[in-house]
N, C-alpha and C. Protein backbone atom coordinates (compact mmCIF):
# COMPACT_ATOMS: atom_id res chain seq x y z
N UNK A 1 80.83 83.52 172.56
CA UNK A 1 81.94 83.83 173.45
C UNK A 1 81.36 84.27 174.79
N UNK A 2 81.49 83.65 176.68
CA UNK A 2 80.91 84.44 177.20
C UNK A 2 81.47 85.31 177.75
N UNK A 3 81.09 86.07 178.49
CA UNK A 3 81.37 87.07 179.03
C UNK A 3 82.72 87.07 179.65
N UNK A 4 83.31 86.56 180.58
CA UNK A 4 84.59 86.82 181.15
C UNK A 4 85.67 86.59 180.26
N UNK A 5 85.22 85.66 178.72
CA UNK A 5 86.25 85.81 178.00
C UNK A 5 86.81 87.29 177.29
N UNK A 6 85.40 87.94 176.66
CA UNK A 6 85.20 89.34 176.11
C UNK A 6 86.06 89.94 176.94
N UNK A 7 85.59 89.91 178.49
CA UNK A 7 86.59 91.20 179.52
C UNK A 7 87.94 90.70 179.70
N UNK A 8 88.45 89.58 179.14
CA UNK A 8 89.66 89.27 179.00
C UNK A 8 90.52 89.73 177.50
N UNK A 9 89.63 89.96 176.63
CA UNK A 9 90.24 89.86 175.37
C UNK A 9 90.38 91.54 175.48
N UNK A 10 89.67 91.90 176.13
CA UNK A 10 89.27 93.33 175.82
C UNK A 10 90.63 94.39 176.77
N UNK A 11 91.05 93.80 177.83
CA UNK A 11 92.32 94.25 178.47
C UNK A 11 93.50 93.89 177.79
N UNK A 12 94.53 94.17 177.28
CA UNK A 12 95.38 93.70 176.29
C UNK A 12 96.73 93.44 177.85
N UNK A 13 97.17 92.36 177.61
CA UNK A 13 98.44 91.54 178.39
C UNK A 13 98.88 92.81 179.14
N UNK A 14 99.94 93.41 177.84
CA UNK A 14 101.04 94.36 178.28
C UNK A 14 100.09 95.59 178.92
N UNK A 15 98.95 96.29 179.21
CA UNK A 15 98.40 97.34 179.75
C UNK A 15 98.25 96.79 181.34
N UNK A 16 97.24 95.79 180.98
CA UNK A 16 97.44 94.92 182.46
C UNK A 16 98.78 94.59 183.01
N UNK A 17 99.77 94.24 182.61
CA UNK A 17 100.72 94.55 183.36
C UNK A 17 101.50 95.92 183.84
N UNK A 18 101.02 96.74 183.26
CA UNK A 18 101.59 98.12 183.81
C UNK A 18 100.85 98.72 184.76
N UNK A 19 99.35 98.09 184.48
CA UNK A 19 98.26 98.62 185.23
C UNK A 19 98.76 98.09 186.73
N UNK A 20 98.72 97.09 187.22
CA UNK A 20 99.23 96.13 188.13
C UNK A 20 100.40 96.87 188.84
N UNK A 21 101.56 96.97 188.28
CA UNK A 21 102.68 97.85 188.41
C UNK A 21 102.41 99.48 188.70
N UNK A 22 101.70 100.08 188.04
CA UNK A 22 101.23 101.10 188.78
C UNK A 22 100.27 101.54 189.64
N UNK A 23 99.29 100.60 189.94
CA UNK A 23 98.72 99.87 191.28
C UNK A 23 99.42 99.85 192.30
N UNK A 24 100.09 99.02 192.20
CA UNK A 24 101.22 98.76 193.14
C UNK A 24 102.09 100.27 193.71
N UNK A 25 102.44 101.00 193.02
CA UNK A 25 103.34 101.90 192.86
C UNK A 25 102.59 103.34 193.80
N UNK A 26 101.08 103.25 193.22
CA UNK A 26 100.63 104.29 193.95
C UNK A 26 99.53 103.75 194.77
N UNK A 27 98.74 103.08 194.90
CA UNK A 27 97.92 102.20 195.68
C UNK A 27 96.08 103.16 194.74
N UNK A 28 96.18 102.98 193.93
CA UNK A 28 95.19 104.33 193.30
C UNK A 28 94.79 103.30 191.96
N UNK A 29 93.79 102.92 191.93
CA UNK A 29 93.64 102.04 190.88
C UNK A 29 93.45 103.06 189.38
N UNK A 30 92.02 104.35 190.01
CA UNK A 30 92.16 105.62 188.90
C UNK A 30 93.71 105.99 187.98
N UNK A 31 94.22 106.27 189.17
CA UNK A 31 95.66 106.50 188.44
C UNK A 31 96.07 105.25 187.66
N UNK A 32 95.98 104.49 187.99
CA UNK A 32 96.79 103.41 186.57
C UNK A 32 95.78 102.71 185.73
N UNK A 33 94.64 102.86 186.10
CA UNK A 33 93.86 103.03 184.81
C UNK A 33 93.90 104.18 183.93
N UNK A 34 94.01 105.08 184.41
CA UNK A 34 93.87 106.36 183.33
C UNK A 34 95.46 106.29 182.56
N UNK A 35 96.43 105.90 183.60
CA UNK A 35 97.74 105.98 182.69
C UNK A 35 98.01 105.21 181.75
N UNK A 36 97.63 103.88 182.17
CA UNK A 36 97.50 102.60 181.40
C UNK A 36 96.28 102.66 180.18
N UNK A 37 95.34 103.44 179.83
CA UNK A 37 94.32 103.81 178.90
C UNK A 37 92.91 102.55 179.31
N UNK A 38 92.98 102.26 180.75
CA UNK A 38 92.12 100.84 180.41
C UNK A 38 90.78 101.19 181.47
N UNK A 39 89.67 101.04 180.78
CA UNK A 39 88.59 101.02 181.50
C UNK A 39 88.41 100.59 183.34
N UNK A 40 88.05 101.67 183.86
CA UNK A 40 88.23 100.86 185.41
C UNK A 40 87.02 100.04 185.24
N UNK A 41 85.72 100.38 184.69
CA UNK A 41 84.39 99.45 184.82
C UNK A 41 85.15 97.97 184.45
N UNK A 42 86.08 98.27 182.85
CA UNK A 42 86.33 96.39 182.80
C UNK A 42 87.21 95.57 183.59
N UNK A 43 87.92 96.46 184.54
CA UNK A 43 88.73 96.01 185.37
C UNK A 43 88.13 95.52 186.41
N UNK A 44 87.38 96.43 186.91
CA UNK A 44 86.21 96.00 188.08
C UNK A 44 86.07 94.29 187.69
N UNK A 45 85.18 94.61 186.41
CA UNK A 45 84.70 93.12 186.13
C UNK A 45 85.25 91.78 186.14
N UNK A 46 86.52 92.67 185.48
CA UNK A 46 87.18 91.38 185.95
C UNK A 46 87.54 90.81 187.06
N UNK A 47 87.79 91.59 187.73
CA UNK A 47 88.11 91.18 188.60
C UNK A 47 87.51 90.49 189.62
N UNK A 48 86.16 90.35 189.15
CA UNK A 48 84.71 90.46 189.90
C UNK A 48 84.68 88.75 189.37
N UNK A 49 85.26 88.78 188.13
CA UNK A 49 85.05 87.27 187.69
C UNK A 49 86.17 86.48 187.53
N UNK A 50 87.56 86.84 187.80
CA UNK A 50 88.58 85.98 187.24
C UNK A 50 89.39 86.25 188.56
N UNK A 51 89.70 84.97 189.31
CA UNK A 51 90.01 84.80 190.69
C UNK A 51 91.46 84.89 190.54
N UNK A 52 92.08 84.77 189.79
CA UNK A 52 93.58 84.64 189.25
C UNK A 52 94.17 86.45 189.31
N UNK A 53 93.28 87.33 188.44
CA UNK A 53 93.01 88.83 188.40
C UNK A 53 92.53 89.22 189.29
N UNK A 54 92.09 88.66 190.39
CA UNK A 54 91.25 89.20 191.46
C UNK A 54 92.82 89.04 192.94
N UNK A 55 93.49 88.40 192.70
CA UNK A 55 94.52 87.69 193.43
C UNK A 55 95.71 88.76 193.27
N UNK A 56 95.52 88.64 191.82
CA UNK A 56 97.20 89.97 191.54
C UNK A 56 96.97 91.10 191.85
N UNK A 57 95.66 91.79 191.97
CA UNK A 57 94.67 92.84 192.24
C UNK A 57 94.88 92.97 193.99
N UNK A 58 94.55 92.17 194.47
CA UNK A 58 94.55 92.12 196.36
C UNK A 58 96.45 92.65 196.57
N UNK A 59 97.36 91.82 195.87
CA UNK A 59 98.52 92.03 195.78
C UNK A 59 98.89 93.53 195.58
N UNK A 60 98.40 93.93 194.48
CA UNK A 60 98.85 95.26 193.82
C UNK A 60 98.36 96.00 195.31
N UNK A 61 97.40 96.09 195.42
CA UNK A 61 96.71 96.77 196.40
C UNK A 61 97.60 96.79 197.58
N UNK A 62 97.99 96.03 198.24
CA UNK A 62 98.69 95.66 199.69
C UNK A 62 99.81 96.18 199.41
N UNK A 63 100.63 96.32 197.81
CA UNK A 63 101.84 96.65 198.00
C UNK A 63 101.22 98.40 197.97
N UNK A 64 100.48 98.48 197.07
CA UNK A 64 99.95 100.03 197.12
C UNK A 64 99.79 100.86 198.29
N UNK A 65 99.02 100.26 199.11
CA UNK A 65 98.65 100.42 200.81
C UNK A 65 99.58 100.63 201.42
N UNK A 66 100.74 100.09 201.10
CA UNK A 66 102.22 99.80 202.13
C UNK A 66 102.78 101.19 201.50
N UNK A 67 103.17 101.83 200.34
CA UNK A 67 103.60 102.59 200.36
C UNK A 67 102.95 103.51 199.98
N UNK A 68 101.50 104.16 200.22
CA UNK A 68 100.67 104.92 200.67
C UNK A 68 101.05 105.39 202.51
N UNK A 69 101.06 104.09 203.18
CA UNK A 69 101.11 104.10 204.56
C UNK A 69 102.55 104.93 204.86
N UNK A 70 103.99 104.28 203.92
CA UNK A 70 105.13 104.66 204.27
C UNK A 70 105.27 106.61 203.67
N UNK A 71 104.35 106.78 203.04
CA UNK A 71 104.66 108.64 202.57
C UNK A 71 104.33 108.88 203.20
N UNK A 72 103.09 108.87 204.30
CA UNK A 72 101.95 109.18 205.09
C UNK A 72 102.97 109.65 206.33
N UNK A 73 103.62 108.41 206.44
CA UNK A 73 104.35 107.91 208.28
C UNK A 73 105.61 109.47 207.58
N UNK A 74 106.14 109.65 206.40
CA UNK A 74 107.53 109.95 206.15
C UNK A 74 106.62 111.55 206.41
N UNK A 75 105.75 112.04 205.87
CA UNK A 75 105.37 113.69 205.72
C UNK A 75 104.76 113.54 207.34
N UNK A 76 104.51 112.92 207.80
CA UNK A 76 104.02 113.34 209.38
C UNK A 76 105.16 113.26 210.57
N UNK A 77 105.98 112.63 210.34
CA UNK A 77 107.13 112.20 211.11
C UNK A 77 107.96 113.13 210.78
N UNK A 78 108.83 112.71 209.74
CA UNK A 78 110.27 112.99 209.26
C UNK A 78 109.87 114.57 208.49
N UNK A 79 108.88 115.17 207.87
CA UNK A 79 108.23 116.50 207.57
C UNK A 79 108.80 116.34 206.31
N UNK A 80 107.96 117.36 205.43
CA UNK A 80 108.32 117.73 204.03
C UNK A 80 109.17 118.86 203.83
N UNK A 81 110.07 119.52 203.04
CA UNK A 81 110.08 120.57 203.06
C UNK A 81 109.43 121.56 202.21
N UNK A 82 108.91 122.82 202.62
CA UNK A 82 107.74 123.51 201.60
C UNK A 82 108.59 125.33 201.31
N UNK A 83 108.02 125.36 200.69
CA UNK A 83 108.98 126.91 199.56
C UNK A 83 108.19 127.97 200.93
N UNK A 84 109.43 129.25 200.71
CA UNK A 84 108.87 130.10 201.48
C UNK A 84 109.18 131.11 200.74
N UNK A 85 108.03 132.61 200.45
CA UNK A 85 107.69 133.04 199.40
C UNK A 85 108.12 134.32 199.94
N UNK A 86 108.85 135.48 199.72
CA UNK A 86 108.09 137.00 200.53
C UNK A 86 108.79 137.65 199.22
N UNK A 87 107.57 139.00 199.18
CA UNK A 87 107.52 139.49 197.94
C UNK A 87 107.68 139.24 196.31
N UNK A 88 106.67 138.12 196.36
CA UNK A 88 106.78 136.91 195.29
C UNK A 88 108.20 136.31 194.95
N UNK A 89 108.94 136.75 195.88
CA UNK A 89 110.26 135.48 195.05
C UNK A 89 110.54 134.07 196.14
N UNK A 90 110.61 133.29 195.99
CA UNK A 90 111.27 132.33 197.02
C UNK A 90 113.08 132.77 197.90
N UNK A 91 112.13 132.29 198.90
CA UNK A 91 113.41 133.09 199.88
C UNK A 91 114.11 131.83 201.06
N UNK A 92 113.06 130.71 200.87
CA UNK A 92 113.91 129.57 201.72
C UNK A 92 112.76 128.49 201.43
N UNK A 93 112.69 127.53 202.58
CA UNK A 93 112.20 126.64 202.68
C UNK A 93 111.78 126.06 204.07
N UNK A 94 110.99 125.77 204.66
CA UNK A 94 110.99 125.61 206.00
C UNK A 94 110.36 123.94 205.97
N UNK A 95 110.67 123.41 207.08
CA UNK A 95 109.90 122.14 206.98
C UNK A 95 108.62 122.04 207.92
N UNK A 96 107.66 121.42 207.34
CA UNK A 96 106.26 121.40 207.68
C UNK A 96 106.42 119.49 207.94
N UNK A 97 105.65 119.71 209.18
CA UNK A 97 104.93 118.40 209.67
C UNK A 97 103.57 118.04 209.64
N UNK A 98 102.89 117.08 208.95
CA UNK A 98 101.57 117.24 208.93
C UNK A 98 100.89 116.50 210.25
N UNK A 99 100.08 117.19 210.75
CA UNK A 99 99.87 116.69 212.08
C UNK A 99 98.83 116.18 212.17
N UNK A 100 97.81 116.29 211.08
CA UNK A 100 96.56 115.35 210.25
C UNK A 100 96.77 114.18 210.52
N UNK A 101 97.96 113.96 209.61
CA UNK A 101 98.52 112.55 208.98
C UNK A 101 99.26 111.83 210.48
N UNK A 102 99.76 112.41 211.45
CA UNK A 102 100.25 111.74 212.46
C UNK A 102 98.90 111.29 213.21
N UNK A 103 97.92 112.20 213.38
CA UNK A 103 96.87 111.87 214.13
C UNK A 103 96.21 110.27 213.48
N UNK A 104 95.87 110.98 212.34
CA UNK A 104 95.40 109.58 211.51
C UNK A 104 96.30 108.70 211.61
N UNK A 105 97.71 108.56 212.12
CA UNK A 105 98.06 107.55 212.29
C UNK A 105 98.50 106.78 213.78
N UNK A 106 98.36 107.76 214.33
CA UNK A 106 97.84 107.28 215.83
C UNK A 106 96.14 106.51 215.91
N UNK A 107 95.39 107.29 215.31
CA UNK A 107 94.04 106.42 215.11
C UNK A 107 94.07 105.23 214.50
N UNK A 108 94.54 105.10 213.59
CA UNK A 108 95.00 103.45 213.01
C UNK A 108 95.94 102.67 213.32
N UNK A 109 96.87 102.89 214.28
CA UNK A 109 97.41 101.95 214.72
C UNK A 109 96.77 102.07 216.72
N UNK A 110 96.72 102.68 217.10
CA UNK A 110 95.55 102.54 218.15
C UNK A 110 94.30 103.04 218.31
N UNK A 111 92.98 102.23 218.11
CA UNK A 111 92.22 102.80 217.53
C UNK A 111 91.15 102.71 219.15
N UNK A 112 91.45 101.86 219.50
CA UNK A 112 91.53 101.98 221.29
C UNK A 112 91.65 103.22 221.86
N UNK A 113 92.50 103.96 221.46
CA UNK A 113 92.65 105.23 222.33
C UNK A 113 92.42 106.12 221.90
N UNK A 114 92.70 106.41 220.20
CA UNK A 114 92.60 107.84 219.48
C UNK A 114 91.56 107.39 218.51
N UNK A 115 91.16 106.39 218.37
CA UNK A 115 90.07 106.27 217.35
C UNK A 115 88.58 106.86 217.53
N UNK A 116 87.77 106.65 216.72
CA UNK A 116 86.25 107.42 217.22
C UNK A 116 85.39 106.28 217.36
N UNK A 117 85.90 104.79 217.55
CA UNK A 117 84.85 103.94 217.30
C UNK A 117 85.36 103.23 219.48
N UNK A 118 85.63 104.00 220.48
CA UNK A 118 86.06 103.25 221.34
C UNK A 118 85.40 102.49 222.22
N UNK A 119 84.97 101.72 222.78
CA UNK A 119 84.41 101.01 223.51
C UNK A 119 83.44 101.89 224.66
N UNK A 120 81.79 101.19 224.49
CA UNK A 120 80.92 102.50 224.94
C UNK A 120 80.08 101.63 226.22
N UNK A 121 79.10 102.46 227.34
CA UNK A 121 78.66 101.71 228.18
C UNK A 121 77.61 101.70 227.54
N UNK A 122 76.43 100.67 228.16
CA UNK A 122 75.56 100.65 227.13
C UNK A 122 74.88 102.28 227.03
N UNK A 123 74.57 102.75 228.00
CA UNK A 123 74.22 104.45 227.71
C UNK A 123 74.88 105.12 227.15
N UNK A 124 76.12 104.87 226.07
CA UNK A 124 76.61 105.43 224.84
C UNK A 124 77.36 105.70 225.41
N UNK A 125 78.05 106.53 226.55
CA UNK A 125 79.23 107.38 227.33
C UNK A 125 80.54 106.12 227.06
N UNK A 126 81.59 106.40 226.25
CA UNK A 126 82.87 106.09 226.42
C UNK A 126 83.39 105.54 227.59
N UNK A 127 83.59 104.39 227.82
CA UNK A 127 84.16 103.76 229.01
C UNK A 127 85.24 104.69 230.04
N UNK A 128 86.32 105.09 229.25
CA UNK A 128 87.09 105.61 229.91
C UNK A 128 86.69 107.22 230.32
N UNK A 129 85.87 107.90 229.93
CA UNK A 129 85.12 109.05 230.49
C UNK A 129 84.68 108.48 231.13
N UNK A 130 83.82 107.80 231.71
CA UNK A 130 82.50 106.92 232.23
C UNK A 130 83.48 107.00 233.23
N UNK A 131 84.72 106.30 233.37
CA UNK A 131 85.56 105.81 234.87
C UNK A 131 86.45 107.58 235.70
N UNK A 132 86.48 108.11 234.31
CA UNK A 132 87.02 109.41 234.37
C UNK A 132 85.98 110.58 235.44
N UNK A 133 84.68 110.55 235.09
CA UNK A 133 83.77 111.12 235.54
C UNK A 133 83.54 110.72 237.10
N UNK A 134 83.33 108.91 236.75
CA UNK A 134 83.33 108.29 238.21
C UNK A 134 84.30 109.27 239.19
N UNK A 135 85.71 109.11 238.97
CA UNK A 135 86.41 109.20 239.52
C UNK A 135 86.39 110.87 240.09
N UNK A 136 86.54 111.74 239.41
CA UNK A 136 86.08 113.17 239.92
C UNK A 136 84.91 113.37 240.69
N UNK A 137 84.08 112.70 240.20
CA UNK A 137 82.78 112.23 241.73
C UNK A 137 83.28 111.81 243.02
N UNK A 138 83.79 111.05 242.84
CA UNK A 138 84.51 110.47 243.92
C UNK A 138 85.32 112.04 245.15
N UNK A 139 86.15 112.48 244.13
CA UNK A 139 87.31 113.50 244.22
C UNK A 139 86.20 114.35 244.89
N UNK A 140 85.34 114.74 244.43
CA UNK A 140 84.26 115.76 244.70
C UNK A 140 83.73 116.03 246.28
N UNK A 141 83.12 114.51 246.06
CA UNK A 141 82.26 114.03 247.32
C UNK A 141 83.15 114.25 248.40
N UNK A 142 84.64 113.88 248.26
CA UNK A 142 85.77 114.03 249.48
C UNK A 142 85.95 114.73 249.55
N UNK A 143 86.56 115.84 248.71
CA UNK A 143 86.80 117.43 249.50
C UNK A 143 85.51 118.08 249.95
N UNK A 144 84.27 117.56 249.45
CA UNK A 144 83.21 118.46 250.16
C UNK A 144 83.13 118.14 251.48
N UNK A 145 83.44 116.66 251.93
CA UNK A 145 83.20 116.26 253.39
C UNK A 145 84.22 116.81 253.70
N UNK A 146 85.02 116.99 253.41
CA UNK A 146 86.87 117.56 254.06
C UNK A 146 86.11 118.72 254.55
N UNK A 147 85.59 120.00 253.49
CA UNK A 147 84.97 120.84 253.89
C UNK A 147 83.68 121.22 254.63
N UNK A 148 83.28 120.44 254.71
CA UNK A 148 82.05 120.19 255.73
C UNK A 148 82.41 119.94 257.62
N UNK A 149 83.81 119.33 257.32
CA UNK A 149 84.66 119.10 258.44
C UNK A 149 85.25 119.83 258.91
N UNK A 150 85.77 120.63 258.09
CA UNK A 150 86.77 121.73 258.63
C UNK A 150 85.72 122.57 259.13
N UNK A 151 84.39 122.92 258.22
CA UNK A 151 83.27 124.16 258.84
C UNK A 151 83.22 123.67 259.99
N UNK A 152 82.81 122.50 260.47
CA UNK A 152 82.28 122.11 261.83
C UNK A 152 83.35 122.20 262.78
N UNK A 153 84.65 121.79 262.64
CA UNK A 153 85.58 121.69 263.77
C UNK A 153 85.85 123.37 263.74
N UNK A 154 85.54 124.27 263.37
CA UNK A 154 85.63 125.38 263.31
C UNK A 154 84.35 126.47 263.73
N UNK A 155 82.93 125.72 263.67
CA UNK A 155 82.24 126.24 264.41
C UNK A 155 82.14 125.58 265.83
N UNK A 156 82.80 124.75 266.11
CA UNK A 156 82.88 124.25 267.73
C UNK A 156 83.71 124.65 268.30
């Protein structure tokens, strides 16, 4: 028997399909392996060898990703609400915005502006500092002559 048959026989139908489904559900492969009872090593493998399982796998994932992305956007945006405690009893609830999760998502959808990977001169300095710096040089050099001007029309 070779090998990709074993890692086929060895995942049973109905686990793999829940596995898949809860893939999907949380984007966390751990989690639906551990719920589903199924080895992540033989999943790996398979997936490593059976292009069909490797296909429903990219799927699970993308739908996983998508609503990973949509809790992310909902607790940074729209806020959670969290318990508010005084003298150990709960006394309300206030809503919290995570401002982590907004940042990180300003970095991934512009990664141009808020990201850490942005476009560098070759002497490493960040382009837009680089023009930023220029430019206060600039700013510099002119009010010093402004002031160099005013001293002189003022010592004459």
């Amino acid at each position: 028997m070779s090998r990709t048959l074993r890692s086929h026989a060895a995942l049973p139908p109905r686990a793999v399909l829940d596995f898949f489904r809860l893939f999907a559900a949380s984007g966390s492969v751990a989690f639906a392996a551990d719920r589903t009872g199924l080895s992540r090593s033989l999943l790996y493998r398979r997936k490593r060898n059976d292009p069909a399982f490797a296909k429903r796998w990219a799927e699970a994932q993308e739908l996983g990703v998508s609503k990973v992305r949509d809790e992310v956007f909902r607790r940074a945006v729209v806020g959670i609400k969290k318990p508010v405690f005084y003298g150990g009893a709960k006394v309300g609830k206030v809503k919290h915005y995570d401002n982590r999760l907004l940042w990180s998502l300003l970095k991934s959808h512009e990664p141009e502006t808020y990201g850490d990977k942005r476009p560098r001169r070759d002497d490493g300095v960040p382009f837009d500092l680089a023009r930023r710096l220029d430019a206060a040089d600039e700013r510099v050099a002119k009010y010093e002559a402004e002031l160099r001007a005013a001293a002189k029309q003022k010592n004459s």
